[in-house]
Protein backbone atom coordinates (compact mmCIF):
# COMPACT_ATOMS: atom_id res chain seq x y z
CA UNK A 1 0.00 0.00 0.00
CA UNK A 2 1.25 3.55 -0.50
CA UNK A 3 2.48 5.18 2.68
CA UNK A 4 3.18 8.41 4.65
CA UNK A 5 6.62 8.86 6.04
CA UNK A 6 4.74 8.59 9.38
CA UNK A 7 4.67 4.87 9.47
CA UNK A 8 8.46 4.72 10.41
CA UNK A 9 8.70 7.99 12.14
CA UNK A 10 8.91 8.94 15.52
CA UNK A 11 6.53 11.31 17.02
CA UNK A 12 5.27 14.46 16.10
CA UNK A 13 5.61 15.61 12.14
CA UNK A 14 6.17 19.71 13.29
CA UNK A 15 8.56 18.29 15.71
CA UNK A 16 11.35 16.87 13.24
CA UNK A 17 14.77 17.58 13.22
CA UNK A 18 17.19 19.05 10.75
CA UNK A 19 20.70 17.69 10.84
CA UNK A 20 22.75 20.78 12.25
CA UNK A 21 25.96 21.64 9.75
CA UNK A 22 28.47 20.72 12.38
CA UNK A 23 26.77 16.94 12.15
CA UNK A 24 26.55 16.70 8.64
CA UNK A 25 30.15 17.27 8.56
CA UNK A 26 30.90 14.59 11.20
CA UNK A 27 28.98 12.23 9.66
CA UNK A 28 31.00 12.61 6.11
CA UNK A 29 34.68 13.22 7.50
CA UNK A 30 34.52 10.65 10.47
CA UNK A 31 32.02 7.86 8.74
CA UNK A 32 32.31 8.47 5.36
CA UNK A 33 28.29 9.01 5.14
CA UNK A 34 27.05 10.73 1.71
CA UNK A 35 24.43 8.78 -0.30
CA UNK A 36 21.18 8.79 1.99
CA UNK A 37 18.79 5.52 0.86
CA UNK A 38 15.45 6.98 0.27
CA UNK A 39 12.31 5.27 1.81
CA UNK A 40 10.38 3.04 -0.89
CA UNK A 41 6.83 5.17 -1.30
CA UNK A 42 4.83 2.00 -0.99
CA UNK A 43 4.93 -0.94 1.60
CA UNK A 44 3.93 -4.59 1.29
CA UNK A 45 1.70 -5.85 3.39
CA UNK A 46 1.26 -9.70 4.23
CA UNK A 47 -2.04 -11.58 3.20
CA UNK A 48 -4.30 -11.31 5.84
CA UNK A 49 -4.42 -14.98 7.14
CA UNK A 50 -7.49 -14.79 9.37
CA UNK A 51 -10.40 -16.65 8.87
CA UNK A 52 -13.54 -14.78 8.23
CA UNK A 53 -15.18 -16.68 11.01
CA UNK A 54 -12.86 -15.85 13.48
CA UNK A 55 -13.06 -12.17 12.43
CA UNK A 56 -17.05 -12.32 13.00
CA UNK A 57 -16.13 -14.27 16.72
CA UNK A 58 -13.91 -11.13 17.80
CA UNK A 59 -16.23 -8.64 16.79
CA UNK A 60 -19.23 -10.98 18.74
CA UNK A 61 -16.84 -9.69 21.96
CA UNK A 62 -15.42 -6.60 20.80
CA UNK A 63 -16.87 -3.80 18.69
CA UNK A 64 -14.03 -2.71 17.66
CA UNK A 65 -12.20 -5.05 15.43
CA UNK A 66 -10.23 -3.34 12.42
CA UNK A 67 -8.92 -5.40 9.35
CA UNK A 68 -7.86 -2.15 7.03
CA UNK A 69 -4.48 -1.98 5.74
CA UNK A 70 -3.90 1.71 7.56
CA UNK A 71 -5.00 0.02 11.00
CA UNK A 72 -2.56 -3.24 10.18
CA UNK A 73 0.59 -1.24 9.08
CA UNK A 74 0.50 1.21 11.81
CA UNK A 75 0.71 -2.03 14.44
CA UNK A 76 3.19 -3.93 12.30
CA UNK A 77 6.52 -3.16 13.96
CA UNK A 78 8.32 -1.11 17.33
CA UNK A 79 10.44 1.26 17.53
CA UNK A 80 13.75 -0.36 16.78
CA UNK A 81 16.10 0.82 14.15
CA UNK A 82 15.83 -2.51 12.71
CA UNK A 83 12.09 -2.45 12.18
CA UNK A 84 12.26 1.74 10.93
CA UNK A 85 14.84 0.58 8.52
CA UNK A 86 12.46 -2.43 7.24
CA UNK A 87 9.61 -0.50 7.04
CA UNK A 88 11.59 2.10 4.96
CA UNK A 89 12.37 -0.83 3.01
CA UNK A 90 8.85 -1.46 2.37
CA UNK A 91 8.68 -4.90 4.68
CA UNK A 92 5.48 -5.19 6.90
CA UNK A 93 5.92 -9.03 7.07
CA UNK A 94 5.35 -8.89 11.15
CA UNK A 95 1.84 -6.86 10.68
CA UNK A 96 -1.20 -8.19 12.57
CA UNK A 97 -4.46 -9.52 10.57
CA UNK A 98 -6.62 -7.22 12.59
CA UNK A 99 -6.30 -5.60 15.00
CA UNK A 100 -8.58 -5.02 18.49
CA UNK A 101 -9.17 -2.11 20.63
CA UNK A 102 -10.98 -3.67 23.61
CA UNK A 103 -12.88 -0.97 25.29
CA UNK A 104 -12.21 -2.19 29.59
CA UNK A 105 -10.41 -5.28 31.13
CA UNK A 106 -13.84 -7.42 30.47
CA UNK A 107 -13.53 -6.84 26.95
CA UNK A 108 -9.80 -7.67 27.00
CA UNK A 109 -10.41 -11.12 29.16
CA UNK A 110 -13.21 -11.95 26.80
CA UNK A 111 -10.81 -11.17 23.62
CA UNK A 112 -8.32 -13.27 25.38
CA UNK A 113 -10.18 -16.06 25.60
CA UNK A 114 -11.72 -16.19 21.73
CA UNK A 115 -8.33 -15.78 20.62
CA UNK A 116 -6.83 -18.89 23.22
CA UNK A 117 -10.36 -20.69 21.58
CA UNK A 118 -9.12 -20.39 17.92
CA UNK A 119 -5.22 -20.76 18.72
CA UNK A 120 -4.66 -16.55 17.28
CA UNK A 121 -1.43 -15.17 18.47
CA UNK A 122 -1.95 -12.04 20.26
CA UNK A 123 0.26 -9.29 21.03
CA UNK A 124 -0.51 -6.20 23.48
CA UNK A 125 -0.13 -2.81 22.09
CA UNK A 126 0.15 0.07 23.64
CA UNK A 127 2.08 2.99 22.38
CA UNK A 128 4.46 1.11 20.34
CA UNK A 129 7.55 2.09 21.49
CA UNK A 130 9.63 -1.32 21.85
CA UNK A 131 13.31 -1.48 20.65
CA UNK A 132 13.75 -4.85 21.09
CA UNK A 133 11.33 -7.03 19.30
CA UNK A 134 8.58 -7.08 21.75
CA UNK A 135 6.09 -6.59 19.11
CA UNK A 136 7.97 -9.29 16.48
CA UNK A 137 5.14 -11.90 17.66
CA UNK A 138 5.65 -15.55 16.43
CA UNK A 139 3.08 -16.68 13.43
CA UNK A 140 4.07 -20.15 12.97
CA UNK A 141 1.74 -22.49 14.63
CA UNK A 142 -1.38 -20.08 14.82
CA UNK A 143 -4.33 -19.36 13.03
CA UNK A 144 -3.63 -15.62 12.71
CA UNK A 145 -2.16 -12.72 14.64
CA UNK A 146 -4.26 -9.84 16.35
CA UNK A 147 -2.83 -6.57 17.87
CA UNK A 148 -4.21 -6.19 21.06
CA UNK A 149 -4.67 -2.13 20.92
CA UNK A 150 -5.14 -0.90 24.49
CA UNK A 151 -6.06 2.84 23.47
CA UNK A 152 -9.70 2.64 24.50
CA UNK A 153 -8.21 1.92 28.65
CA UNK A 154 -7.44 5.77 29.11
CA UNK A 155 -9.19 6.74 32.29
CA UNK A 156 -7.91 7.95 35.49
CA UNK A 157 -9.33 5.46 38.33
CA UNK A 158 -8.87 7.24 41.16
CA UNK A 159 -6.47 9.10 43.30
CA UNK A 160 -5.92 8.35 46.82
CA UNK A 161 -4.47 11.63 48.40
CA UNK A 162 -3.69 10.59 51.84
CA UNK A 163 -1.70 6.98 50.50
CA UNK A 164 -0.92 9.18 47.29
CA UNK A 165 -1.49 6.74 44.84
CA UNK A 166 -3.43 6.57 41.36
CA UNK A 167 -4.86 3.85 39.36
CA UNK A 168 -4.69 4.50 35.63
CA UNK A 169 -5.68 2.65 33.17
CA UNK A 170 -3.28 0.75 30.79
CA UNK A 171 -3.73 2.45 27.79
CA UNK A 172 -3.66 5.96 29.17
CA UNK A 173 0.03 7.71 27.58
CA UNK A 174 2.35 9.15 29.64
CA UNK A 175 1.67 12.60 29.24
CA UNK A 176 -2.07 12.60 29.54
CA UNK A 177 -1.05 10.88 32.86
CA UNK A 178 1.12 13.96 33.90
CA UNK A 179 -2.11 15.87 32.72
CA UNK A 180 -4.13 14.49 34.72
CA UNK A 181 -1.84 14.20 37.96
CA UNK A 182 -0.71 18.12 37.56
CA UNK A 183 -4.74 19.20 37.83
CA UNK A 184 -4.50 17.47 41.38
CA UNK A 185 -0.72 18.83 42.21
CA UNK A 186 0.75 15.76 41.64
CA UNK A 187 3.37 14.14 39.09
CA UNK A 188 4.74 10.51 38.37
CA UNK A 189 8.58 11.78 37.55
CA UNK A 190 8.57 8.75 34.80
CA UNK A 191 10.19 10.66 31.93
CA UNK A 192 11.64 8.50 29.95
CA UNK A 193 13.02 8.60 26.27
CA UNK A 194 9.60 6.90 24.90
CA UNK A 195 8.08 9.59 27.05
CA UNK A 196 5.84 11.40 24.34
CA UNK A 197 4.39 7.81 23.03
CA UNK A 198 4.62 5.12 26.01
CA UNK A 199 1.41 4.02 28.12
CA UNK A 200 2.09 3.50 31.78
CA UNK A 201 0.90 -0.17 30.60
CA UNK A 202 3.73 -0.26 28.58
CA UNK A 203 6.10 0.79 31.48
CA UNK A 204 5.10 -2.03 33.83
CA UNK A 205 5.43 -4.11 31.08
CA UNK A 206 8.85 -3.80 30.11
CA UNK A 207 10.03 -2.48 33.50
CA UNK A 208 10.93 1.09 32.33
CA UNK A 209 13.20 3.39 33.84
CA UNK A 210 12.77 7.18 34.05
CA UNK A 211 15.53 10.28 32.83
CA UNK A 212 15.00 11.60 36.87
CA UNK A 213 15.21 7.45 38.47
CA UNK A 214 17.67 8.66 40.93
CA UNK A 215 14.99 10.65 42.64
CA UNK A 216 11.83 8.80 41.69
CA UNK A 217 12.69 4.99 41.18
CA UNK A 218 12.02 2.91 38.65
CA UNK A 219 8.14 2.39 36.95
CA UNK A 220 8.58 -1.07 38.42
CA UNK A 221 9.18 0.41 41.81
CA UNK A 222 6.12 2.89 41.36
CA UNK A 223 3.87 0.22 40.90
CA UNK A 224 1.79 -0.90 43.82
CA UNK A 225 -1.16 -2.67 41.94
CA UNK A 226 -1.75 -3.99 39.07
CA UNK A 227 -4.88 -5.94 36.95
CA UNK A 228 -3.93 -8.46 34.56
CA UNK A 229 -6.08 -10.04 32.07
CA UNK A 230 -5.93 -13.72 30.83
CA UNK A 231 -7.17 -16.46 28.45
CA UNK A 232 -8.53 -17.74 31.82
CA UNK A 233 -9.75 -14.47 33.34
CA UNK A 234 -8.35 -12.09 35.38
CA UNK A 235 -6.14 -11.11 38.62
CA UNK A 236 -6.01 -8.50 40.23
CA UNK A 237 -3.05 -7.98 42.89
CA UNK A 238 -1.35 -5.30 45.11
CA UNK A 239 -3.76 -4.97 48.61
CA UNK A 240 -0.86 -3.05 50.59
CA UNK A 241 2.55 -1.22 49.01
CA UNK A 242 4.37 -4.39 50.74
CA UNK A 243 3.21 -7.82 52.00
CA UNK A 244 5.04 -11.13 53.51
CA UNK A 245 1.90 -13.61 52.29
CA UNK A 246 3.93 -15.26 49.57
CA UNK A 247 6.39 -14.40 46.83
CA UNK A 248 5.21 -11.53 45.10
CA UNK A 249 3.38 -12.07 42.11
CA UNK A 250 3.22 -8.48 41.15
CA UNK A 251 6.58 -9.22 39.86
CA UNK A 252 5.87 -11.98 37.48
CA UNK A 253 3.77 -9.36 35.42
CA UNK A 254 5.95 -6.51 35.80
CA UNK A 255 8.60 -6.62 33.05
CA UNK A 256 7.09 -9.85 31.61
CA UNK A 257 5.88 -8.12 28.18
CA UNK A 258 2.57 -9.50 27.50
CA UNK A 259 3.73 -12.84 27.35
CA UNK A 260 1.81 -13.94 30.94
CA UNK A 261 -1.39 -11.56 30.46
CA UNK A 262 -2.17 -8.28 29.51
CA UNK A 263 -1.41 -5.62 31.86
CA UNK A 264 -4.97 -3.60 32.37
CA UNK A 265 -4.99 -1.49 35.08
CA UNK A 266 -2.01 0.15 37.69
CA UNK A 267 -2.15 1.63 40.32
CA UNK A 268 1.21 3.58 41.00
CA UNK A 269 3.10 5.61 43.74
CA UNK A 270 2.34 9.62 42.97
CA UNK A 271 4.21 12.86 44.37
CA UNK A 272 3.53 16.00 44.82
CA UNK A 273 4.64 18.18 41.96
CA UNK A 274 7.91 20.11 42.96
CA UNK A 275 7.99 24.20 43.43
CA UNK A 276 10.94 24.04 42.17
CA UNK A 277 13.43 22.27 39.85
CA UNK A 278 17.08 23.47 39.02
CA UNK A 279 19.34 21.63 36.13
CA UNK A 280 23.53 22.15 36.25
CA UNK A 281 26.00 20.97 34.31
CA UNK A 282 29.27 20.14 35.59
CA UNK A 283 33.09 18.75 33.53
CA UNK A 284 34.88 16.17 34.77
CA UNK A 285 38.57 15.35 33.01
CA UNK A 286 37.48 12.31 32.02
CA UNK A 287 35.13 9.45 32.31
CA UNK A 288 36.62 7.38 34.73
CA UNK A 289 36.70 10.51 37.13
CA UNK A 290 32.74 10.97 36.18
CA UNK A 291 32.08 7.93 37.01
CA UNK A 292 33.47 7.82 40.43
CA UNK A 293 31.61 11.34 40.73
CA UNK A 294 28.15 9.28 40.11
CA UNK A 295 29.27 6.49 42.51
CA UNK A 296 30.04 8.45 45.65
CA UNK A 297 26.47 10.16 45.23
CA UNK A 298 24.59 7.27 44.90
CA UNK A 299 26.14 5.70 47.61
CA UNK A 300 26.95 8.68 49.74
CA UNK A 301 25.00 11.71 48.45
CA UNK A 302 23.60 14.00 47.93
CA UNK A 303 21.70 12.51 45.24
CA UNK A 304 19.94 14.32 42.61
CA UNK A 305 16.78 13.42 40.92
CA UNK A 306 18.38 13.43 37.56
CA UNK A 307 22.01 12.75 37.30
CA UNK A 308 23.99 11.68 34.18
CA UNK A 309 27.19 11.45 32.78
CA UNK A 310 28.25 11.11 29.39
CA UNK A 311 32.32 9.91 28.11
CA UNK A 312 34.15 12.16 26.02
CA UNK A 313 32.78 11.20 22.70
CA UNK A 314 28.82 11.73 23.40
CA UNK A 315 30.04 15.24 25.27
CA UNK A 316 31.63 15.89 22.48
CA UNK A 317 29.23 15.06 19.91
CA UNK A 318 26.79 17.23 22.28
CA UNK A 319 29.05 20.14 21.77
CA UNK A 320 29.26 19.54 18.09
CA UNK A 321 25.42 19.35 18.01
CA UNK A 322 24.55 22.63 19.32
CA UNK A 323 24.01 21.68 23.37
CA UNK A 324 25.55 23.66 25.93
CA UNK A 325 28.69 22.14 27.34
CA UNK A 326 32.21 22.31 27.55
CA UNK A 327 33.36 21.45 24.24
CA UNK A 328 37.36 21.17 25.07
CA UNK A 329 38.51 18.04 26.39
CA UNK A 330 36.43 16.44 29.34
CA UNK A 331 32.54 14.71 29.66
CA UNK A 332 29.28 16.49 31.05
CA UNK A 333 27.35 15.57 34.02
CA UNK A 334 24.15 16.75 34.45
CA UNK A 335 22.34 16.73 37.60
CA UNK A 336 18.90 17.85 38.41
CA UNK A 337 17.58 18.92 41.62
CA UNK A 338 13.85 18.82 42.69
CA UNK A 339 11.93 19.58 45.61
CA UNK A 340 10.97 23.15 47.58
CA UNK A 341 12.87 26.39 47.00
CA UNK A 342 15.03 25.96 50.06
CA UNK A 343 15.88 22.30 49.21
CA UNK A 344 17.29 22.80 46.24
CA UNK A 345 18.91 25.10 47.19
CA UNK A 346 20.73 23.37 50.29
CA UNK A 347 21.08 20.27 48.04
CA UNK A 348 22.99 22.13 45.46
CA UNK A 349 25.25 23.89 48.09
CA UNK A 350 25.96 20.18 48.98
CA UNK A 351 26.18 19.03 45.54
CA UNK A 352 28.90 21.82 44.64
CA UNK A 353 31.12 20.69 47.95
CA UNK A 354 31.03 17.09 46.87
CA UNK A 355 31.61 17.69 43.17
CA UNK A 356 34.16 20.28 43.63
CA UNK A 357 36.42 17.98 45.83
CA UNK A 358 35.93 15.13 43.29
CA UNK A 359 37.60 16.88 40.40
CA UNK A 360 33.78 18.41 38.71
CA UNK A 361 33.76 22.05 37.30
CA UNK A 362 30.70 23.62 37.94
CA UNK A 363 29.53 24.56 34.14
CA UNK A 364 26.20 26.67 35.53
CA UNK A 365 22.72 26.09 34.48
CA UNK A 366 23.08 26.32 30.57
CA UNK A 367 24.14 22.65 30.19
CA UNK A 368 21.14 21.38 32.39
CA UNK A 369 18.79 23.96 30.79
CA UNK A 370 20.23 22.60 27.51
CA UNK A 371 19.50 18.84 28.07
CA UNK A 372 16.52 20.11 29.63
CA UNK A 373 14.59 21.37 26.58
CA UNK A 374 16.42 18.65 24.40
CA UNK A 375 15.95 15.37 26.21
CA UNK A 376 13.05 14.08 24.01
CA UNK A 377 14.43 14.71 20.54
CA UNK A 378 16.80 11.83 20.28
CA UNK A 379 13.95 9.88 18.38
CA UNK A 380 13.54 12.31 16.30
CA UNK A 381 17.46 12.97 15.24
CA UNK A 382 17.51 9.08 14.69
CA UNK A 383 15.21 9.64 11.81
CA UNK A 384 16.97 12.90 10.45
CA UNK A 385 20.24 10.17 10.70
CA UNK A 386 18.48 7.72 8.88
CA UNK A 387 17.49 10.03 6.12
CA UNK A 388 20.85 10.91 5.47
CA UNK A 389 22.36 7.54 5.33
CA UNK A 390 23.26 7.13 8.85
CA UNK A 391 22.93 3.79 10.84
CA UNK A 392 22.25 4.41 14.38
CA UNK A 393 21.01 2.43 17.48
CA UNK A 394 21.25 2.57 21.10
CA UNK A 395 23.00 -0.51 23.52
CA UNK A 396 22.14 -0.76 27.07
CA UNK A 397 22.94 -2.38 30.17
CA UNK A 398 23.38 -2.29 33.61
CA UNK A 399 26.62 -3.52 36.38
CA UNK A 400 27.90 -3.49 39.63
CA UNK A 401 29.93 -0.20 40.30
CA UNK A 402 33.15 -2.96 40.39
CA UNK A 403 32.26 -4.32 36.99
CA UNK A 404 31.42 -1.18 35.22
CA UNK A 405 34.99 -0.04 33.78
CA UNK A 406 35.73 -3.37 32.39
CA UNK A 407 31.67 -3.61 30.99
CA UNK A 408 32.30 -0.02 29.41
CA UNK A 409 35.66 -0.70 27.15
CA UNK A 410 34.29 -4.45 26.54
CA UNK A 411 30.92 -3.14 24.67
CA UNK A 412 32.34 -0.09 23.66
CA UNK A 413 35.60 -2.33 21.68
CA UNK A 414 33.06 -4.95 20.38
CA UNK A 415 30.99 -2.68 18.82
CA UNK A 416 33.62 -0.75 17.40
CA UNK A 417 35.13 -3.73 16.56
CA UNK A 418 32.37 -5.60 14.96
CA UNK A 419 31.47 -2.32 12.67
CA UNK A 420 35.09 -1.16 11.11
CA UNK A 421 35.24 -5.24 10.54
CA UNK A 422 32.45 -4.77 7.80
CA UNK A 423 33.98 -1.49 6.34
CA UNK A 424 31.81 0.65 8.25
CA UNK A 425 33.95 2.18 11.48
CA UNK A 426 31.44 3.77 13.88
CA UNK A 427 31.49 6.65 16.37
CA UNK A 428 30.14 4.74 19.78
CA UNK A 429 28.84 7.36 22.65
CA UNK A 430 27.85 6.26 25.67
CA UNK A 431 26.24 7.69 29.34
CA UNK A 432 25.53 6.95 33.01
CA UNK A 433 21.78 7.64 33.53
CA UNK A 434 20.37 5.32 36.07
CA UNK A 435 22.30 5.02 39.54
CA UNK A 436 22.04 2.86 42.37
CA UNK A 437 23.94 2.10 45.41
CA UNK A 438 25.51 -0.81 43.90
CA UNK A 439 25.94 -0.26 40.31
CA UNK A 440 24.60 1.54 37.26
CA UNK A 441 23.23 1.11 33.86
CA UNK A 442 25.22 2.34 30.46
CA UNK A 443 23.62 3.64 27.56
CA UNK A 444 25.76 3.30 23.72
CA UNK A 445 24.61 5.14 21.07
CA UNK A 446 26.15 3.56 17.85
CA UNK A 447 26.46 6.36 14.52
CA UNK A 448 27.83 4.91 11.34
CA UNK A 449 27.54 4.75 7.77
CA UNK A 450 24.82 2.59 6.40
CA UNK A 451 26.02 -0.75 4.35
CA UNK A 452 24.49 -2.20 1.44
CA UNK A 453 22.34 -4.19 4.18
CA UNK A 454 22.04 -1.94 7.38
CA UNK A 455 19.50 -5.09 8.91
CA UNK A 456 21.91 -7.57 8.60
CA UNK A 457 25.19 -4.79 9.51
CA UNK A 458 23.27 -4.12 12.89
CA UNK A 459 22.32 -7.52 13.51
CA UNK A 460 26.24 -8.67 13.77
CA UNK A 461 27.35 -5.43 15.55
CA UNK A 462 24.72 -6.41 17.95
CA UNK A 463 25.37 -9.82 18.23
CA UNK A 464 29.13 -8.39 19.06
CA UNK A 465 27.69 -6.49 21.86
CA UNK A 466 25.11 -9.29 23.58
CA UNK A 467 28.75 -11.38 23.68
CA UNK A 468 30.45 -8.69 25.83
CA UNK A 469 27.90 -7.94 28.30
CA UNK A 470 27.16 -11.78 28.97
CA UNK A 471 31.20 -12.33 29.18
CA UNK A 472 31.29 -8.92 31.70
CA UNK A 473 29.05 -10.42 34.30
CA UNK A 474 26.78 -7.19 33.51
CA UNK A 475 22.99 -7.95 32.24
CA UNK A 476 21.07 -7.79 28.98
CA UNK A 477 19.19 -4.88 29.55
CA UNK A 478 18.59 -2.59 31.89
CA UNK A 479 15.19 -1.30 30.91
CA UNK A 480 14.49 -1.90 26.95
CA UNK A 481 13.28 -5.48 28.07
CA UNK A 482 13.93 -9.06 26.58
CA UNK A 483 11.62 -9.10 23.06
CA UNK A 484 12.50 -10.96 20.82
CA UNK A 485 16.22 -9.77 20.12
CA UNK A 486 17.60 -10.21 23.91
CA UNK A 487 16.41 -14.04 24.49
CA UNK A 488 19.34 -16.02 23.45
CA UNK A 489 21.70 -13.95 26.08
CA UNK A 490 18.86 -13.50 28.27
CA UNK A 491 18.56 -16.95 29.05
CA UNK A 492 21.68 -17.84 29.55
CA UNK A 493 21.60 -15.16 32.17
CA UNK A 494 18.99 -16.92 34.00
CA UNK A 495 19.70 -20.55 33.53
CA UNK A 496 17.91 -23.43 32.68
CA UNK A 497 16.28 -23.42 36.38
CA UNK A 498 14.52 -20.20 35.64
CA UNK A 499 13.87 -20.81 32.18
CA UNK A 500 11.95 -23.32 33.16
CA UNK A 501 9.82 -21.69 36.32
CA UNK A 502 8.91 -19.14 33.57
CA UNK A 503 7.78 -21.99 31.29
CA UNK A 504 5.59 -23.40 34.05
CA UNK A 505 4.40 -20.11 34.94
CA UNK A 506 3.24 -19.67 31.12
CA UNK A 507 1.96 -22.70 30.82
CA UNK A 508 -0.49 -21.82 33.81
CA UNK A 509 -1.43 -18.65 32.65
CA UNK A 510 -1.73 -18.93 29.11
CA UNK A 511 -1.80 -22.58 28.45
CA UNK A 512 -2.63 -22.13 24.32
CA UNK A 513 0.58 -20.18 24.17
CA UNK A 514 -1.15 -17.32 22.62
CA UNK A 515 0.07 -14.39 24.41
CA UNK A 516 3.13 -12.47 22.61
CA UNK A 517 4.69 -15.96 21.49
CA UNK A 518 8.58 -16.01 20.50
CA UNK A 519 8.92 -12.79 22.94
CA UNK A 520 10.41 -12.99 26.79
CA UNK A 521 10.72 -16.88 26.92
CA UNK A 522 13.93 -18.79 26.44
């Protein structure tokens, strides 16, 4: 069918980026980028392999069932590079047959249950946002596939002021939540990098983590309650924020990516919204000394709310970009500080005697302010890369503080490595931007020139970096999830043991195998 760019875009159209000069130059001196591959202007769909009669069951427990191309292509693939670069391609070979926008968690369980009934694969969707597969459901075996659209589940519940809690909906995006939270003087703090798009279903889902986690926690730590639809009905768990009556089956459904039910309903630790917020930037000589900047906070304090630090190539690249930073030798740290007028201000007092005797340079508030009004567009420069011939895509993971040198230059070499090896040498950038007492997560962004197959040029690169995390002792992710693309390391992670409780837990749950097959599961 013939397509708007918008089916392998990011975002909003008004909101897309133009390559500064400085980049443009980068990207033809350093990676040798010049012939941009346009997008094909049509897209091939797949046949749609559902029965007729199974279309008429749906729609006998949903009202809205949707078999049109426009409503199949636009649920056909996530967010990865790998699926925007198929799509530019013209390949829609993982699109749904139909797709079904159940309008409560009754609709959803009864959906569920037709589709267990006629063996149809089903895959949640929410906002779309995965970058690792999660969406790449499994056709062989099944009668069809369905997207599982969760848009219709976008109410507020209820907010409990005095426990200061809400209960969203699963379908309800991220910043209609923030909407709605603001009227009553409250705020999640979830702002993470899928902010714009992401459904808080989608964050429990895939355990996401937040751009201010230092102060606010991870979604998954948010999360008090949650209502889960499946093939066999529903559960509903989460009667106090903690509870010694048996493991903790909150957890099997947080991070499990629609693969044990569909995720319906949350109910989630809220805040009041801070008076007042103040970003800084700060240079350290190097990342090894930023690094041991971000440890002593987390472990010591004070801690920020937001606090990042990138190496010397992604400041630089900032620098080069247009951000505010220092753009001579050294890496940024940004740190953000929330909470009344006269703690932020005591906490950055603190923060400025801590940093200052750890090497940092206090830069002022233009770097934070910078970051500040920037920290969504990276979606939307990934597409302005694309168009110009670029290949980029992120790498994440997480380590113990002890592990995390060795994890840096391990991931950082192999994807290096892996890309000059097929003619293609790549700038690799990489940040601190989740902190804990015992370790932290880093974040590579990989920018290189586009080969005569990009798919299959990423595929190895990654490949290259799943080997060095698994041989660092660090994990597969941090907080894009498992999907499709992480299960082979993921599972060795975990062992056979687990591999199998998860099986058995599956097999309970969604005994037809229905939900999200070929994603999570070893």
């Amino acid at each position: 069918m013939d397509v708007s760019s918008t089916a392998y875009r990011w975002g909003d159209p008004s909101r897309a980026v133009t390559l500064p000069d400085g980049v443009r130059t980068l990207l033809a001196s350093a990676l040798g980028v010049r012939e941009p591959r346009p997008p094909v202007e049509a897209i091939t769909l797949p046949p749609r392999a559902l029965p007729e009669r199974v279309v008429r069951a749906l729609r006998e427990v949903c009202a809205q069932v949707r078999t049109d191309d426009q409503a199949r292509l636009s649920h056909a693939a996530g967010m990865s590079t790998v699926d925007l670069l198929r799509l530019r391609a013209g390949d829609a070979a993982d699109a749904p047959d139909a797709v079904v926008v159940p309008a409560d968690h009754d609709e959803v369980v009864a959906v569920l249950a037709t589709c267990a009934a006629s063996r149809i694969a089903v895959v949640a969707f929410g906002g779309g946002t995965s970058v690792v597969g999660g969406l790449r459901a499994r056709r062989e075996g099944y009668t069809g596939l369905v997207a599982l659209d969760l848009a219709s589940l976008d109410r507020l519940r209820d907010v409990d002021t005095v426990s200061r809690t809400a209960t969203f909906e699963a379908g309800v995006r991220a910043p209609r939540a923030e909407e709605m939270l603001s009227e009553r003087g409250f705020t999640l703090g979830h702002f993470p990098q899928s902010f714009e798009r992401a459904t808080l279903g989608g964050f429990a889902a895939t355990r996401s983590s937040g751009q201010a986690s230092a102060g606010y926690g991870r979604f998954d730590q948010m999360v008090v309650g949650i209502r889960v639809a499946t093939p066999g009905g529903g559960l509903h768990l989460g009667r106090a924020p903690h509870s010694a009556a048996g493991p903790d089956l909150r957890q099997l459904f947080l991070g499990s990516e629609g693969a044990f039910g569909v995720i319906t309903e949350v109910t989630v630790q809220i805040r009041p919204t801070p008076p007042a917020r103040r970003y800084l930037g700060w240079r350290f000589p190097d990342f090894p000394a930023a690094t041991e900047a971000a440890r002593v906070l987390a472990q010591d304090g004070p801690l920020p709310a937001v606090l990042r630090c990138s190496d010397e190539i992604e400041t630089t690249i900032g620098a080069v970009s247009g951000g505010s930073g220092p753009s001579d030798d050294g890496c940024l740290m940004i740190t953000g500080i929330e909470g009344t007028d006269d703690e932020v201000t005591a906490t950055e007092s603190a923060l400025t005697d801590r940093l200052t005797g750890l090497g940092g340079q206090a830069l002022g508030a233009g770097p934070g302010q910078a970051w500040l009004h920037g920290r969504f567009t990276a979606p939307y420069l990934r597409d302005a890369l694309l168009d110009a011939g670029a290949l980029v895509e992120t790498v994440e993971t997480a380590a113990f503080w002890s592990a995390l040198p060795t994890t840096y230059t391990a991931v950082r070499d192999a994807l290096a490595t892996s890309l000059a090896e097929l003619g293609t040498p790549p700038l690799v950038l990489c940040h601190i931007s989740h902190v804990y007492p015992s370790g932290a997560s880093l974040y590579f962004t990989v920018v290189a020139a586009q080969g005569p197959d990009p798919v299959a040029q990423w595929q190895v690169a990654k490949a290259a970096a799943g080997d060095a995390i698994a041989a660092a002792g660090a994990t597969i992710s941090h907080h894009h999830g498992v999907g499709r693309d992480h299960i082979q390391w993921y599972g060795a992670e975990i062992g056979t043991a687990a591999t199998a409780v998860l099986r058995a837990v599956k097999h309970a749950l969604d005994p037809q195998g229905v939900l999200n097959p070929g994603v999570l599961l070893p």
